[in-house]
C-alpha atoms as a PDB file:
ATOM      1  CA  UNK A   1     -73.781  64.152  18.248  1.00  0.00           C
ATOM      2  CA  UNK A   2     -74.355  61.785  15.243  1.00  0.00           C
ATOM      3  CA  UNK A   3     -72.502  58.932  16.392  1.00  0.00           C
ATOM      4  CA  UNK A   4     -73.947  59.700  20.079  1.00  0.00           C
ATOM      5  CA  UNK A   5     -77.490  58.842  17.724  1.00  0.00           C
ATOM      6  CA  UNK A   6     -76.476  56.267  16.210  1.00  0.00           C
ATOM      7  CA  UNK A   7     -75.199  54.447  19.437  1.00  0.00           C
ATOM      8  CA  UNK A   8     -78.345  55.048  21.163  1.00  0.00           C
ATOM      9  CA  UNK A   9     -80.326  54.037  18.159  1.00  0.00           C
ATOM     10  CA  UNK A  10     -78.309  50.300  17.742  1.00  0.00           C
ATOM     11  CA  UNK A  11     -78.504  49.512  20.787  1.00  0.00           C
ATOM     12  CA  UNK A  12     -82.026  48.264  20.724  1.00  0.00           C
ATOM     13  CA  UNK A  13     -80.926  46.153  18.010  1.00  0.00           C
ATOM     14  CA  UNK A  14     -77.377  44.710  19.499  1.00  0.00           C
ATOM     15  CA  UNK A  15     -79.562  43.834  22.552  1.00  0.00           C
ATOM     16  CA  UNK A  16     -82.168  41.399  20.662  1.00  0.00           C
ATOM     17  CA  UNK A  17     -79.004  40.122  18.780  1.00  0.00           C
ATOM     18  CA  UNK A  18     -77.192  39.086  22.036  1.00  0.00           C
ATOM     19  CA  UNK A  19     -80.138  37.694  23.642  1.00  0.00           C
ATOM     20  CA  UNK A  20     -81.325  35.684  20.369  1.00  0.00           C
ATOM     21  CA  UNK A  21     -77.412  33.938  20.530  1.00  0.00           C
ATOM     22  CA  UNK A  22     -78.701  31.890  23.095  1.00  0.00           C
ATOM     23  CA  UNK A  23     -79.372  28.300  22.178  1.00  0.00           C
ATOM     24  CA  UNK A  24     -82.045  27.183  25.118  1.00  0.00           C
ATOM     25  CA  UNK A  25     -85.764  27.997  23.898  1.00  0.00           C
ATOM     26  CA  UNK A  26     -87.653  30.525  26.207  1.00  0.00           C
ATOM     27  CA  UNK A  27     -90.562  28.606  28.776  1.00  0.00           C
ATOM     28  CA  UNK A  28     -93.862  29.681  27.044  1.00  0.00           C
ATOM     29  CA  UNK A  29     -96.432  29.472  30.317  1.00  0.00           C
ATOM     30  CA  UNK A  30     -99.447  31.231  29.109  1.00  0.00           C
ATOM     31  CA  UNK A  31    -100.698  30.295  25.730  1.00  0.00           C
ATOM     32  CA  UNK A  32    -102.779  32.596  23.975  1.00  0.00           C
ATOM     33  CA  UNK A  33    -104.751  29.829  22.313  1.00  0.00           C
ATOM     34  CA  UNK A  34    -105.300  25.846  22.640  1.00  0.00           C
ATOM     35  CA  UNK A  35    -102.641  24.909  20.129  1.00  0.00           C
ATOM     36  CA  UNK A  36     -99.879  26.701  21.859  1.00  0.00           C
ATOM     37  CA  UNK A  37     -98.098  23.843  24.416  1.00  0.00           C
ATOM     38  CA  UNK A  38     -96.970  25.491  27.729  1.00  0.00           C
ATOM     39  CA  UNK A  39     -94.184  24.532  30.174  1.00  0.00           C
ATOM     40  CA  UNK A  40     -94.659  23.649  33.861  1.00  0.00           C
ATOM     41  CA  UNK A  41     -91.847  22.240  35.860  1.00  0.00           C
ATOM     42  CA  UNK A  42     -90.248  19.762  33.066  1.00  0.00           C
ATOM     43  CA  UNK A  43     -93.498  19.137  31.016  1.00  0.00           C
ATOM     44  CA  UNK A  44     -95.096  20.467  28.315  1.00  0.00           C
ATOM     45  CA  UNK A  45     -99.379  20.156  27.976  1.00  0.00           C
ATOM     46  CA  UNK A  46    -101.310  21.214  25.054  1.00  0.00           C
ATOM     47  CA  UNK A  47    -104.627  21.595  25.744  1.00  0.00           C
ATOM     48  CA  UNK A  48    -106.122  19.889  22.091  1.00  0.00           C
ATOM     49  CA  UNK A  49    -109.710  21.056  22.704  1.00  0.00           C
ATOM     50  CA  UNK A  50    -112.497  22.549  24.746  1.00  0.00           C
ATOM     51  CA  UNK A  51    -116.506  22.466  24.337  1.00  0.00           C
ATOM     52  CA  UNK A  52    -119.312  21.867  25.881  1.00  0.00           C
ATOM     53  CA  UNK A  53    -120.592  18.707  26.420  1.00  0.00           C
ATOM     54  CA  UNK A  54    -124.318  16.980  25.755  1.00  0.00           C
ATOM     55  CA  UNK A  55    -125.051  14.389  27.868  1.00  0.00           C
ATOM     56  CA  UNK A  56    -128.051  13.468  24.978  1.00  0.00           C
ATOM     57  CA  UNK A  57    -125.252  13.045  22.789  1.00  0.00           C
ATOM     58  CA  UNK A  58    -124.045   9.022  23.057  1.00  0.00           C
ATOM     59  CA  UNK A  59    -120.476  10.153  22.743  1.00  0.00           C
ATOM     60  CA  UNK A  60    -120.546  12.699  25.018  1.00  0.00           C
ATOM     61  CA  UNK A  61    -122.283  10.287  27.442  1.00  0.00           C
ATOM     62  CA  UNK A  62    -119.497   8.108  27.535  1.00  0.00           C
ATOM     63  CA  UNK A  63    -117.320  10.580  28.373  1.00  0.00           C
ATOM     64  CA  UNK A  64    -119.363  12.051  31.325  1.00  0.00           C
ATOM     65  CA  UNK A  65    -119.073   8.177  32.590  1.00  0.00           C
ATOM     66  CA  UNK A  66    -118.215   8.223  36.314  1.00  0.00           C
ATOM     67  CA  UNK A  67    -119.001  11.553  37.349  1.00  0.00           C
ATOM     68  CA  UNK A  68    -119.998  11.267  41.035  1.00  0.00           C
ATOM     69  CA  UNK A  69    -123.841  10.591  41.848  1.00  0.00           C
ATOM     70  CA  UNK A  70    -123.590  14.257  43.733  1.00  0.00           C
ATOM     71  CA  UNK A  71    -122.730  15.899  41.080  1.00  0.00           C
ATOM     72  CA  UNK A  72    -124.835  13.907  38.070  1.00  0.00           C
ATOM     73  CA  UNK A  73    -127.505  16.261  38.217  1.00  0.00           C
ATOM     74  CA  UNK A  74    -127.323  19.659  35.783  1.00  0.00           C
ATOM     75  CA  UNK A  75    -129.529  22.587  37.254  1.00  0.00           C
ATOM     76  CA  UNK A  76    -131.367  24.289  35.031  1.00  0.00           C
ATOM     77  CA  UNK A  77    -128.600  26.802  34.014  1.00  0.00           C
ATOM     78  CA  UNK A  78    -125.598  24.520  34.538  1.00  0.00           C
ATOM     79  CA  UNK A  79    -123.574  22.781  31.461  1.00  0.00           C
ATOM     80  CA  UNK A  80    -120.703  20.415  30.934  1.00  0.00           C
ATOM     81  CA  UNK A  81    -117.685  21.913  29.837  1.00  0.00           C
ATOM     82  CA  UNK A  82    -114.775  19.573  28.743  1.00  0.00           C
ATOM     83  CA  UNK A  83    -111.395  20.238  28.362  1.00  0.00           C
ATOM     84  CA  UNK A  84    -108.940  17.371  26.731  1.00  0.00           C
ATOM     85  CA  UNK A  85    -105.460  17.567  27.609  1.00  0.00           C
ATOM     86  CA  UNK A  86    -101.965  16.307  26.455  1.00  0.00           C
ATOM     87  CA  UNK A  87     -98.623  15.668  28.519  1.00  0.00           C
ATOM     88  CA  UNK A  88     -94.977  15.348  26.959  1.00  0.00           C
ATOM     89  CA  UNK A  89     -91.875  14.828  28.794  1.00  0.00           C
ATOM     90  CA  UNK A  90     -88.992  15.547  26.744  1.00  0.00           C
ATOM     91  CA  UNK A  91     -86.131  15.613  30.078  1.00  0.00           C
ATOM     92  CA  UNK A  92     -83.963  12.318  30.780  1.00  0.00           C
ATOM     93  CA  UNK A  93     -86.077  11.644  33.892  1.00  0.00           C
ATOM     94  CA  UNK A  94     -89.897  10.597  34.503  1.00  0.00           C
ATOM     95  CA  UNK A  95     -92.022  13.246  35.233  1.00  0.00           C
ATOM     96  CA  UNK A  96     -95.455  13.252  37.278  1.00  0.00           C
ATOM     97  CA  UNK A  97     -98.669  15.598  35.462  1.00  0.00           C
ATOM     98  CA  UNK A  98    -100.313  18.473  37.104  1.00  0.00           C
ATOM     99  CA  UNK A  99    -102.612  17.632  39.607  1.00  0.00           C
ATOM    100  CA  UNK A 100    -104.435  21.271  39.904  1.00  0.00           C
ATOM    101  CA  UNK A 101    -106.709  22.233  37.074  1.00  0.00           C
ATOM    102  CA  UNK A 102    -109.013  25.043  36.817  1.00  0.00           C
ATOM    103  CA  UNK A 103    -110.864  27.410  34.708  1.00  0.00           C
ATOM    104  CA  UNK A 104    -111.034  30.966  35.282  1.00  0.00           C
ATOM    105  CA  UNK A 105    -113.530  33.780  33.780  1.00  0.00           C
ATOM    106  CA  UNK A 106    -113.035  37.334  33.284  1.00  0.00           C
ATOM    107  CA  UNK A 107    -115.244  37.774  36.172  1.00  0.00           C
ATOM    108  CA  UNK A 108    -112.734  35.791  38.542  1.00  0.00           C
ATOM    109  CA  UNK A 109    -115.085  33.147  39.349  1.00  0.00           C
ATOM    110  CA  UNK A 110    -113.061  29.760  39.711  1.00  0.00           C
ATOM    111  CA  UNK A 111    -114.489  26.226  38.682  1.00  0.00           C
ATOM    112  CA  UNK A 112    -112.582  23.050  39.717  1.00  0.00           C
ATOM    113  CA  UNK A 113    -112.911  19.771  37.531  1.00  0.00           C
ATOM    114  CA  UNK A 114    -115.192  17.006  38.389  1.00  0.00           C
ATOM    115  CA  UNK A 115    -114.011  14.104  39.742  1.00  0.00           C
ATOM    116  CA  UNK A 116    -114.524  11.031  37.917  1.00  0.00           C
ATOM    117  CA  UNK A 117    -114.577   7.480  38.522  1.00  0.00           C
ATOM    118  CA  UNK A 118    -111.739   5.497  37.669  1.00  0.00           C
ATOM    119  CA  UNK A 119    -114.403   3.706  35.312  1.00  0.00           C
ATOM    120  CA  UNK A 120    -113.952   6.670  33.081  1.00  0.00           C
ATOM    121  CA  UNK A 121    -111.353   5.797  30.239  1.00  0.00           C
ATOM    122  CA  UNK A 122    -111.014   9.023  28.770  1.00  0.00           C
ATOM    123  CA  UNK A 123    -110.411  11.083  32.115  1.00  0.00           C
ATOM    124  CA  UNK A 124    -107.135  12.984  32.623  1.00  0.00           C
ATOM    125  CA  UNK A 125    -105.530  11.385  35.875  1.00  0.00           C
ATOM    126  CA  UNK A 126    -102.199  12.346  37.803  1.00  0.00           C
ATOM    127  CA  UNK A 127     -99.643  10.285  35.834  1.00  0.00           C
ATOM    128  CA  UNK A 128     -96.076   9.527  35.754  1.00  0.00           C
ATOM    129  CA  UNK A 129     -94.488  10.134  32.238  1.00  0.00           C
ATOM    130  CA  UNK A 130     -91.706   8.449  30.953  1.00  0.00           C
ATOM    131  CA  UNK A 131     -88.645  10.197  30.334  1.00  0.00           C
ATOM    132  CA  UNK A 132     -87.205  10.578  26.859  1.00  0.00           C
ATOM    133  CA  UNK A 133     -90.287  11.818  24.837  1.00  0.00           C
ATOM    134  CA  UNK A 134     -93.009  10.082  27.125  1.00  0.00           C
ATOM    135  CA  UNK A 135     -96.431  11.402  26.987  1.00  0.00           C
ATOM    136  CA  UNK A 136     -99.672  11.386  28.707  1.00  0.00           C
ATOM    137  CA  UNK A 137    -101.879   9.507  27.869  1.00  0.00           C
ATOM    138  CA  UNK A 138    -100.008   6.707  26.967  1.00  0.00           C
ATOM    139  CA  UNK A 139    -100.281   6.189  23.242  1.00  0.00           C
ATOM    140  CA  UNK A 140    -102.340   3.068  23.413  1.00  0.00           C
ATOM    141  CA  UNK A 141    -104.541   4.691  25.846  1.00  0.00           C
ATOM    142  CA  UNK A 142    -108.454   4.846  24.406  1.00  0.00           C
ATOM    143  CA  UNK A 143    -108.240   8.275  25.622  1.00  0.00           C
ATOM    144  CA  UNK A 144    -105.311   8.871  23.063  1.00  0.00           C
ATOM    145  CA  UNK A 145    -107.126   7.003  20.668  1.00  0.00           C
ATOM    146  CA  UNK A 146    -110.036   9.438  20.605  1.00  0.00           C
ATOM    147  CA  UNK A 147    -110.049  11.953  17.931  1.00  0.00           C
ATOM    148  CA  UNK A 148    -108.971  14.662  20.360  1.00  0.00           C
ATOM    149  CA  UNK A 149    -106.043  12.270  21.627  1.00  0.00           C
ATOM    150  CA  UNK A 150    -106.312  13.673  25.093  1.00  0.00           C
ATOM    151  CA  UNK A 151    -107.144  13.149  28.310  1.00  0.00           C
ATOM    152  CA  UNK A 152    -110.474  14.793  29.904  1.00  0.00           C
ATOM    153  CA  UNK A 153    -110.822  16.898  32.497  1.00  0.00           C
ATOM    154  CA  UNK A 154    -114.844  17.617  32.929  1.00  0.00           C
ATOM    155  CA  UNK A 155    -116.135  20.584  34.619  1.00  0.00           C
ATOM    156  CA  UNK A 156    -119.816  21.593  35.755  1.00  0.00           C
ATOM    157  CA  UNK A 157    -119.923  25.192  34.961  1.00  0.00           C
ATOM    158  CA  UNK A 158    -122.967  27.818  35.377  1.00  0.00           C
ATOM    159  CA  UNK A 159    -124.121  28.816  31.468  1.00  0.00           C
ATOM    160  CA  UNK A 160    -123.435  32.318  31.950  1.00  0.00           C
ATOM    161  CA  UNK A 161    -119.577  31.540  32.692  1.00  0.00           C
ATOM    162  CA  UNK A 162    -119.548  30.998  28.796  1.00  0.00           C
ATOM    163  CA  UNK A 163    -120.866  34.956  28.649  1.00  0.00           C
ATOM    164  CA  UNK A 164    -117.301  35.849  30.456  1.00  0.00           C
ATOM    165  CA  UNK A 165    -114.736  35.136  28.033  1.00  0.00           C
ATOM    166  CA  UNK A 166    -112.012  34.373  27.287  1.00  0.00           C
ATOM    167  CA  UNK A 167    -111.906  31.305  29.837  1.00  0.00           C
ATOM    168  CA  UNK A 168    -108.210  30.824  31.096  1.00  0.00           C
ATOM    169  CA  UNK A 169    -107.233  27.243  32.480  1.00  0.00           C
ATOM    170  CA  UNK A 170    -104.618  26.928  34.411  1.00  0.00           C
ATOM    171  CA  UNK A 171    -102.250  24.032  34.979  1.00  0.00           C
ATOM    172  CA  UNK A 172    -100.851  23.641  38.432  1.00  0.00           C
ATOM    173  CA  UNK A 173     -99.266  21.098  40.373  1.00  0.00           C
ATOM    174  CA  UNK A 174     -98.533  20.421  44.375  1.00  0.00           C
ATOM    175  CA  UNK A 175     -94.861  19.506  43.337  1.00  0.00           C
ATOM    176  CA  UNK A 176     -94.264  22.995  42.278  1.00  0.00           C
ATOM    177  CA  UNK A 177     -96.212  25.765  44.410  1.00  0.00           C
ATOM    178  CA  UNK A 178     -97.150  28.793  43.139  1.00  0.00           C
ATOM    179  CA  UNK A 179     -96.234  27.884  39.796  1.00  0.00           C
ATOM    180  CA  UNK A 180     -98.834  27.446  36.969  1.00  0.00           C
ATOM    181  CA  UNK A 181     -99.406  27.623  33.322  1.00  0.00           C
ATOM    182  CA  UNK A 182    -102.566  29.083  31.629  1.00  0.00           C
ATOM    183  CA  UNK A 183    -104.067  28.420  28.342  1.00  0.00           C
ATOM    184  CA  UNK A 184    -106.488  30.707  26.606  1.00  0.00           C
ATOM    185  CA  UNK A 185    -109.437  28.573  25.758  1.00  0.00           C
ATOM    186  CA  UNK A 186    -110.713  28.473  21.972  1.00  0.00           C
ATOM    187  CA  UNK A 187    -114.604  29.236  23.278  1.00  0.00           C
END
């Protein structure tokens, strides 16, 4: 009866023992935070910020540059939400970004990015990445050289989405359907 115990009660243990032998890294796809970088297909993206924007602000001005005439205006509860995101490609082969971005609230309610000019320096475009520790942007990019050292991805979102938190993003790509990775955005 003891050792019957005993069995039942290492188990648990030997299991996590044999499973933590392994030497490949588990895929993290859903990061509970923006600091966390998650895996889809062979890249990893860390999303390095999130905030609203001000398009009074001269900074944030520049980066609403290029945002389709159609879409300029703000009504009177809409805001500018923008999300700055990173790329890295550690396989041996080149690797093309997400192309599918969008932010989710706890309501459901989906809101696709804007889509910007190619004017717009800063904005997060469908990219190849090089292989061997490539990244996106490139590092001599200006939108690596901002303080946030991402790429944007602006969205137009109704105020009250900010009342359903948390926002989840979610990375997607047409390469790879019905795959996606989600990051819990620091709102």
């Amino acid at each position: 009866m003891v050792r019957r115990f005993l069995t039942l009660a290492l188990l648990p243990i030997a299991a996590v023992a044999v499973l933590g032998c392994g030497s490949k890294q588990a895929t993290v796809a859903v990061g509970e935070s923006e600091a966390v970088f998650v895996t889809l297909g062979e890249l990893q993206y860390q999303v390095q910020m999130s905030r609203q924007l001000n398009p009074a602000n001269v900074g944030d001005r520049d980066l609403l540059s290029g945002v389709p005439p159609a879409d300029a205006s703000l009504g009177t509860d809409d805001l500018w939400f923008g999300v700055w995101v990173r790329a890295f490609n550690s396989s041996d082969q080149p690797q093309r970004t997400a192309n599918e971005f969008k932010i989710v609230d706890t309501r459901g309610d989906e809101f696709e990015p804007v889509p910007l000019a190619p004017s717009n320096k800063f904005a997060f475009r469908e990219a190849v990445v090089p292989a061997s520790n490539g990244q996106y942007p490139d590092q001599n990019s200006a939108a690596a050289n901002l303080p946030t050292t991402g790429a944007i991805l602006i969205f137009k979102l109704p105020a009250q989405t900010l009342d359903f938190r948390p926002l989840e993003f979610e990375i997607g790509s047409s390469l790879l359907p019905g795959e996606l990775a989600t990051v819990t955005l620091d709102v």
